[in-house]
Protein backbone atom coordinates (compact mmCIF):
# COMPACT_ATOMS: atom_id res chain seq x y z
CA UNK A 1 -129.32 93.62 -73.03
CA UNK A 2 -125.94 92.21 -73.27
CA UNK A 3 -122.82 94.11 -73.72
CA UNK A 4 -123.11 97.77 -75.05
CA UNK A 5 -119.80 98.65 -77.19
CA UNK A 6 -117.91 101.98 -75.88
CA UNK A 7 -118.85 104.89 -78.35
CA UNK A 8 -116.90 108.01 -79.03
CA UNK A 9 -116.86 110.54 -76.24
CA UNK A 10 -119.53 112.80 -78.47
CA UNK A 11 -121.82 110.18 -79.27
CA UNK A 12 -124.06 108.34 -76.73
CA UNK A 13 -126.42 105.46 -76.86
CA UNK A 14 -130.01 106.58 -76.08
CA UNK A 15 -131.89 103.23 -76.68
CA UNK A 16 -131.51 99.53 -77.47
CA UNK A 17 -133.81 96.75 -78.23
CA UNK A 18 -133.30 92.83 -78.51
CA UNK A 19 -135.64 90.82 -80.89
CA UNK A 20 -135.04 86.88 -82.18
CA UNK A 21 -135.13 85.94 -85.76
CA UNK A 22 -138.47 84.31 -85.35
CA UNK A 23 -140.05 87.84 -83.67
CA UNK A 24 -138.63 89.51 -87.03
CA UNK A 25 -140.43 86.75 -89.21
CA UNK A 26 -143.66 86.43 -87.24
CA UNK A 27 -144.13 89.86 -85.75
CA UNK A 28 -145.93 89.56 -82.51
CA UNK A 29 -148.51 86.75 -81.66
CA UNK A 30 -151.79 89.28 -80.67
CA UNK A 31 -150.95 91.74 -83.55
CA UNK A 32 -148.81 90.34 -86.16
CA UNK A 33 -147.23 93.83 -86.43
CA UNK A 34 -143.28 93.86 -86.01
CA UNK A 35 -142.59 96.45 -83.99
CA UNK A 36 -140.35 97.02 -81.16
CA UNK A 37 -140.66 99.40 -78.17
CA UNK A 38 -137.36 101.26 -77.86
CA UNK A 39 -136.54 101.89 -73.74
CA UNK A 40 -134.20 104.36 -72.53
CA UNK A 41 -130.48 102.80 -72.10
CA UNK A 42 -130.25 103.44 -68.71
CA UNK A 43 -133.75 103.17 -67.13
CA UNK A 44 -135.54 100.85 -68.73
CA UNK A 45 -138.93 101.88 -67.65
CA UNK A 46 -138.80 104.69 -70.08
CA UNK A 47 -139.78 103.81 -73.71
CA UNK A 48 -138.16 106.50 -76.21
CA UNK A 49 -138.92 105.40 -79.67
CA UNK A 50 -140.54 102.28 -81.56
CA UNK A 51 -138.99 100.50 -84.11
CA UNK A 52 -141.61 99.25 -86.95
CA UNK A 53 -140.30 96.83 -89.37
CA UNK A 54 -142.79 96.88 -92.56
CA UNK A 55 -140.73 94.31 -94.59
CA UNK A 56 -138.46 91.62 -93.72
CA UNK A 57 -137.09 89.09 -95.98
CA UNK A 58 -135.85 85.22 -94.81
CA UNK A 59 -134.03 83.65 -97.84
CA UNK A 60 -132.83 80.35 -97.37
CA UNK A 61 -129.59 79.13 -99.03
CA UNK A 62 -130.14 75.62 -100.58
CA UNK A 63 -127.24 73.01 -100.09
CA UNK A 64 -125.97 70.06 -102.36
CA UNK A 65 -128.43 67.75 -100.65
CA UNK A 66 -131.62 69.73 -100.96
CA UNK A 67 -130.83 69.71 -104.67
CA UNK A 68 -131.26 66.33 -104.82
CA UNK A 69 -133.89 65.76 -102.73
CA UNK A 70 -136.13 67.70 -104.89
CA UNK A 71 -135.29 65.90 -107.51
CA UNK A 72 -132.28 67.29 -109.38
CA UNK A 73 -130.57 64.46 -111.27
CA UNK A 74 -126.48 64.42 -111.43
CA UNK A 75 -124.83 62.53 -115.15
CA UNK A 76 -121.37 61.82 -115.00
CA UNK A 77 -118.92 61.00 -118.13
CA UNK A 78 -115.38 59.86 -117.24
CA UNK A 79 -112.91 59.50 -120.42
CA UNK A 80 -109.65 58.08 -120.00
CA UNK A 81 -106.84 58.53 -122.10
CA UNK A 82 -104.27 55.58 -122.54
CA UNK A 83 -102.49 56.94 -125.35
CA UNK A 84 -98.90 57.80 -124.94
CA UNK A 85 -99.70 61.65 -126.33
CA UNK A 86 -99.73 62.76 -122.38
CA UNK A 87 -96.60 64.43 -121.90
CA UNK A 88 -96.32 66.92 -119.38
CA UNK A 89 -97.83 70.21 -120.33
CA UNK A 90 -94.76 71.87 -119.91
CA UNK A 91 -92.95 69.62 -122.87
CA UNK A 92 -93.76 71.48 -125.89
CA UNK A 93 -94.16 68.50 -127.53
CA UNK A 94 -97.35 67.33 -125.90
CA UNK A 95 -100.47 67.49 -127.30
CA UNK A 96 -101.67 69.52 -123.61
CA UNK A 97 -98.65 71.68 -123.79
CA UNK A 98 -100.27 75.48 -122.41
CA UNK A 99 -98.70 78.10 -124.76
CA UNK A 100 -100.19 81.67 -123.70
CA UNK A 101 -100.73 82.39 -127.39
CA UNK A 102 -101.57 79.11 -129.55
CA UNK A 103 -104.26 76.34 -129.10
CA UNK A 104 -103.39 73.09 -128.34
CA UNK A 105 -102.83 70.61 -131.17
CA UNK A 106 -106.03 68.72 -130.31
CA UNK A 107 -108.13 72.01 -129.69
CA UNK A 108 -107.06 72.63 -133.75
């Protein structure tokens, strides 16, 4: 059952069960019910409660790469500016100077 964490000296652990991913998913093979017995923490033999899960839900996260192996197409534009406008932003004469109150002179 694996390690059982220390509880406050009121509280006590009556039961425990262990169940996979998969058992959650599938329910059992013969019934296709998920439910779980629940045995008594310290003798085993002795089943308490049962645990019936009616819904469970198994959403997958997509990554970068399933994206595009469905299909997704990717367009990139790259502009370059050569121009000697590109002063520093912090030079208040540049055309990308960042003033907390005024647009750029380009953005105008």
């Amino acid at each position: 059952m694996g390690d059982v964490p220390e509880l406050e000296p009121r509280r006590r652990l009556v039961s425990s069960v262990v169940f996979t991913l998969k058992d959650l998913i599938q329910g059992n093979q013969k019934t296709k019910k998920r439910d779980f017995d629940l045995m008594k923490h310290d003798d085993l033999k002795v089943k308490v409660a049962r645990l019936l899960i009616l819904r469970c839900l198994y959403l997958d996260r997509f990554t970068f790469l399933d994206y595009i192996y469905a299909g997704c197409e990717i367009s990139t534009l790259i502009g370059v500016d050569f121009t000697m406008s590109n002063k520093a932003p912090k030079d208040k004469t540049s055309l990308h100077h960042i003033h907390p109150k005024l647009k750029p002179l380009y953005a105008k």
